[in-house]
Protein backbone atom coordinates (compact mmCIF):
# COMPACT_ATOMS: atom_id res chain seq x y z
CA UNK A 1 -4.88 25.33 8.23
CA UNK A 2 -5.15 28.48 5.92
CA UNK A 3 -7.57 31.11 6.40
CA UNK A 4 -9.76 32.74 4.02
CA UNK A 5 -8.37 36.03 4.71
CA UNK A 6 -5.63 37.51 7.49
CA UNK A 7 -7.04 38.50 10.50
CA UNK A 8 -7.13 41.60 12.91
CA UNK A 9 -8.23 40.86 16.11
CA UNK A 10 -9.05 43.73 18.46
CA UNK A 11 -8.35 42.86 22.12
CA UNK A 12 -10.31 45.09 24.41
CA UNK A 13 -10.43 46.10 28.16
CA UNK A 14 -13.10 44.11 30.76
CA UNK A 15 -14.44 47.10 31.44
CA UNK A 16 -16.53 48.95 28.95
CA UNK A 17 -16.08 52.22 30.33
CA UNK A 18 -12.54 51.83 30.14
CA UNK A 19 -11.06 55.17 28.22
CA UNK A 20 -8.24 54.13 26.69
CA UNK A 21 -10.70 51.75 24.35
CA UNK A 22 -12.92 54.54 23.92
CA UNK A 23 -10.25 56.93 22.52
CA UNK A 24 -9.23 54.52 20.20
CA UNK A 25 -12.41 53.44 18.87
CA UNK A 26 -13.15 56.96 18.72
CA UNK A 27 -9.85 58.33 17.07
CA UNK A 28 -8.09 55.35 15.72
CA UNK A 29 -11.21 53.29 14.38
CA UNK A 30 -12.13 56.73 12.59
CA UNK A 31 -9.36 56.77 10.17
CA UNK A 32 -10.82 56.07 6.56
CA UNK A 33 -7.63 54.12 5.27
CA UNK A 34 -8.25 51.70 8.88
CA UNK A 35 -11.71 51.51 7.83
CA UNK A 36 -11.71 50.60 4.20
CA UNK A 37 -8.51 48.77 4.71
CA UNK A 38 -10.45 46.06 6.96
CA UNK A 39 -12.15 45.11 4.16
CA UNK A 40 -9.12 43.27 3.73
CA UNK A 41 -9.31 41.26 6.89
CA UNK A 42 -11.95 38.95 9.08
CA UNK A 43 -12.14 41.30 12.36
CA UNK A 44 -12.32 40.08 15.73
CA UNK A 45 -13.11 41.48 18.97
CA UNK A 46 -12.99 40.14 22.30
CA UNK A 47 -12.41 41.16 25.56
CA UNK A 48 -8.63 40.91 27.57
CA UNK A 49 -10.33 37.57 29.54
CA UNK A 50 -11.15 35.66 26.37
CA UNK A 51 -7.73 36.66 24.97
CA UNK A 52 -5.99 35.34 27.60
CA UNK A 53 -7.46 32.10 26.82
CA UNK A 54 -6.76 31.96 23.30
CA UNK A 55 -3.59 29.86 22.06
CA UNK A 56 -2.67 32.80 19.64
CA UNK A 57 -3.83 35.72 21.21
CA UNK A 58 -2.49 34.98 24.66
CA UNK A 59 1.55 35.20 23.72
CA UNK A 60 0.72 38.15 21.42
CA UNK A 61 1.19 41.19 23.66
CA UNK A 62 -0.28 42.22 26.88
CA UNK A 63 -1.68 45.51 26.52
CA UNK A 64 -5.01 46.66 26.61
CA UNK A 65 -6.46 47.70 24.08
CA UNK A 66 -3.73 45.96 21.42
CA UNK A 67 -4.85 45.13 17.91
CA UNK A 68 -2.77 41.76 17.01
CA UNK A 69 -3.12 41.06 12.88
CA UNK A 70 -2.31 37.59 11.98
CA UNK A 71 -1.71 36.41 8.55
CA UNK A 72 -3.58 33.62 6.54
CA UNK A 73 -2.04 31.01 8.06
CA UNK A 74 -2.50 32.16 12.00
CA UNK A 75 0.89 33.64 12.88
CA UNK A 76 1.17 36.82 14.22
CA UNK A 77 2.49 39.26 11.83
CA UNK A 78 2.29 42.99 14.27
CA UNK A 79 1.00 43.70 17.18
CA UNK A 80 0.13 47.29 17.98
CA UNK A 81 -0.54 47.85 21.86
CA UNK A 82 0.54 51.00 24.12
CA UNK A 83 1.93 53.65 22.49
CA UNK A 84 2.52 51.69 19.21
CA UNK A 85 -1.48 51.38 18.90
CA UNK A 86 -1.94 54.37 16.54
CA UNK A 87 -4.48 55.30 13.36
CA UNK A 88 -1.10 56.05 11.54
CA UNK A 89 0.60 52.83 13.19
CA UNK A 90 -2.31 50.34 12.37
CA UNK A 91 -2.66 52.07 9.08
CA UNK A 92 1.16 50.81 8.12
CA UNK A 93 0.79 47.94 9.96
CA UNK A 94 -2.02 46.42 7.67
CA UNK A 95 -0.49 47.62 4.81
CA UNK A 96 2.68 45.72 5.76
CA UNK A 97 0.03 42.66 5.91
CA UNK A 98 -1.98 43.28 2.84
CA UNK A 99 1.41 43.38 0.94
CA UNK A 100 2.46 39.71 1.94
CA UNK A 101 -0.89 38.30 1.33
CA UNK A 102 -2.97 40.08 -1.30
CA UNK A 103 -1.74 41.09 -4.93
CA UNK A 104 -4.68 43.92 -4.58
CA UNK A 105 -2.53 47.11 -3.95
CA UNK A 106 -3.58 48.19 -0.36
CA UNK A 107 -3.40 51.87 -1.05
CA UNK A 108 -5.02 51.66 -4.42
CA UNK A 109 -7.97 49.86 -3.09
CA UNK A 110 -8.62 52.37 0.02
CA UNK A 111 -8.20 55.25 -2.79
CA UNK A 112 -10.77 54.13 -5.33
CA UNK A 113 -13.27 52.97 -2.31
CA UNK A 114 -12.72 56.64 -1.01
CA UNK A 115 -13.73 57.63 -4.20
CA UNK A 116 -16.89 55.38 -4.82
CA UNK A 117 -18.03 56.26 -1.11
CA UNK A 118 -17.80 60.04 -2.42
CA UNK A 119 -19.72 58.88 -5.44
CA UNK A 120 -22.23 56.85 -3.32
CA UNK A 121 -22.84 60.44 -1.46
CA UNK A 122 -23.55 61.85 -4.42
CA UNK A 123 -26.45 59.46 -5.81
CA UNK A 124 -27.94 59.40 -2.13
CA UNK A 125 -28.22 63.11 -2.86
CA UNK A 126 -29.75 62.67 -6.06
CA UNK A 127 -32.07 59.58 -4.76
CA UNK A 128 -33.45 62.04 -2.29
CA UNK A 129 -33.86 65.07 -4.73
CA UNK A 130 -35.66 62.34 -6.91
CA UNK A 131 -37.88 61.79 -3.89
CA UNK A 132 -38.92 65.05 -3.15
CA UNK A 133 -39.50 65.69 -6.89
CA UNK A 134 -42.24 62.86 -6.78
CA UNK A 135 -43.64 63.62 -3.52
CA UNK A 136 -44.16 67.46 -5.30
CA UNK A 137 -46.17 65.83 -8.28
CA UNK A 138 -48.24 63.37 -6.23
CA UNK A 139 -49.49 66.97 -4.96
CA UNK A 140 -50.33 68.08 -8.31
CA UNK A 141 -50.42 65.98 -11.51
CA UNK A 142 -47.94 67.30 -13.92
CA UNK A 143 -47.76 65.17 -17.52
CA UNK A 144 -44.37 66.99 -18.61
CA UNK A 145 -42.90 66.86 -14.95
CA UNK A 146 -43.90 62.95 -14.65
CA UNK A 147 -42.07 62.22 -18.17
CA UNK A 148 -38.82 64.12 -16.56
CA UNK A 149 -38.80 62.42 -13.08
CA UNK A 150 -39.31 58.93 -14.57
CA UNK A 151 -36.19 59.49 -16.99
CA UNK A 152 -34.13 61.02 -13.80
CA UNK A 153 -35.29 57.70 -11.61
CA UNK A 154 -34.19 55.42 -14.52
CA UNK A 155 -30.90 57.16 -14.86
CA UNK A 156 -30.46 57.17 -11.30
CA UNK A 157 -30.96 53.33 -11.09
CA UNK A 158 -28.52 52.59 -14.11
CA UNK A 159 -26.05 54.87 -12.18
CA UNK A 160 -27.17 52.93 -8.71
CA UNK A 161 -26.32 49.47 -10.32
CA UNK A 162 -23.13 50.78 -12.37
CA UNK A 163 -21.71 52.00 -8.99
CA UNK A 164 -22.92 48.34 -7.08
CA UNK A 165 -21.00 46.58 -9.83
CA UNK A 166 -17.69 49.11 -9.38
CA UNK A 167 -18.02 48.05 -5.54
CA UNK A 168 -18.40 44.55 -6.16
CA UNK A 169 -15.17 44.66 -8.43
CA UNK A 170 -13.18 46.52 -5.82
CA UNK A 171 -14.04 44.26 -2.92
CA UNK A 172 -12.79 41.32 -5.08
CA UNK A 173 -9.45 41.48 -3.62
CA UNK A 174 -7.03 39.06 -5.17
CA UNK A 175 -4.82 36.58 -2.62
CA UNK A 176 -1.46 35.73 -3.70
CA UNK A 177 -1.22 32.53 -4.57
CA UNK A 178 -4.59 32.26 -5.20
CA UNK A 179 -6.03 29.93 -8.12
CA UNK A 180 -7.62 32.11 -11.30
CA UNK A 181 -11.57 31.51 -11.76
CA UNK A 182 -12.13 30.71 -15.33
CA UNK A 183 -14.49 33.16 -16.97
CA UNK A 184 -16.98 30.51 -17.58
CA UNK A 185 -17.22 29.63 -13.51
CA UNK A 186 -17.81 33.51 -12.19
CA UNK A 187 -21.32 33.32 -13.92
């Protein structure tokens, strides 16, 4: 059995209130490269109880929290628990991953996301200017103001579905090994 893509499954604590989860959810978790760099992996989470009962999970570390990645074909490639169980650690230890199973560069990809995320921020600014300009003229009617915010909201959707088609490219990570798709069947 192959998956579609490696895993990272994130083994938490019983208890919910439990602070050592909490710090790394809140530290760890926060870390744009661990972010955009799950793209490149199905996540899991489940709790220390269900892990134990897994046939993978159980032999893969005991701490709690512990973040075990496995690759496509269900072996465990790292497992990051304790003091090991890091933003900087889980950052290299996906890379490490990505590197065995993906011909998409890792650091590239988290790069240009970072990149389109900053330009996303910049056409939700300009969606909500575009809002406010149009809430202004429904106030009072404005021929030569209308003309202007009906070319801005057409070059704001161009931009809109230029930047969902640079997304959609990016997320099409390429597995090694991995079979080409002839032009003719990606229509």
């Amino acid at each position: 059995m192959v998956a579609d893509r490696p895993m990272m499954v994130y083994v938490t604590s019983d208890d919910p209130t439990d602070k050592e989860t909490r710090t790394l959810e809140s530290v760890a978790f926060k870390k744009d490269q661990v972010a955009v760099g799950a793209k490149f992996f199905r996540t899991v989470k489940m709790t220390a109880g269900d892990a134990a009962q897994d046939r993978i999970i159980k032999d893969a570390g005991k701490a709690i929290p512990r973040i075990v990645l496995l690759r496509r074909d269900y072996t465990v490639a790292a497992v990051l628990g304790g003091s090991t169980l890091s933003g900087g650690g889980l950052v290299k230890a996906m890379q490490q991953v990505v590197a065995k199973e993906f011909e998409t560069n890792f650091d590239t990809m988290v790069k240009d996301y970072m990149s389109l995320l900053a330009d996303l921020d910049r056409l939700e600014s300009k969606r909500t200017a575009l809002e406010d300009q149009k809430r202004r003229l429904a106030e009072k009617a404005n021929k030569s103001k209308e003309a202007k915010v009906a070319r801005d909201e057409a070059e704001y959707k161009a931009e809109m579905e230029a930047w969902e088609a640079k997304e959609s490219k990016l997320k099409d990570l390429k597995l090694k090994g991995a079979p080409e798709t002839p032009a003719s069947e990606q229509a």
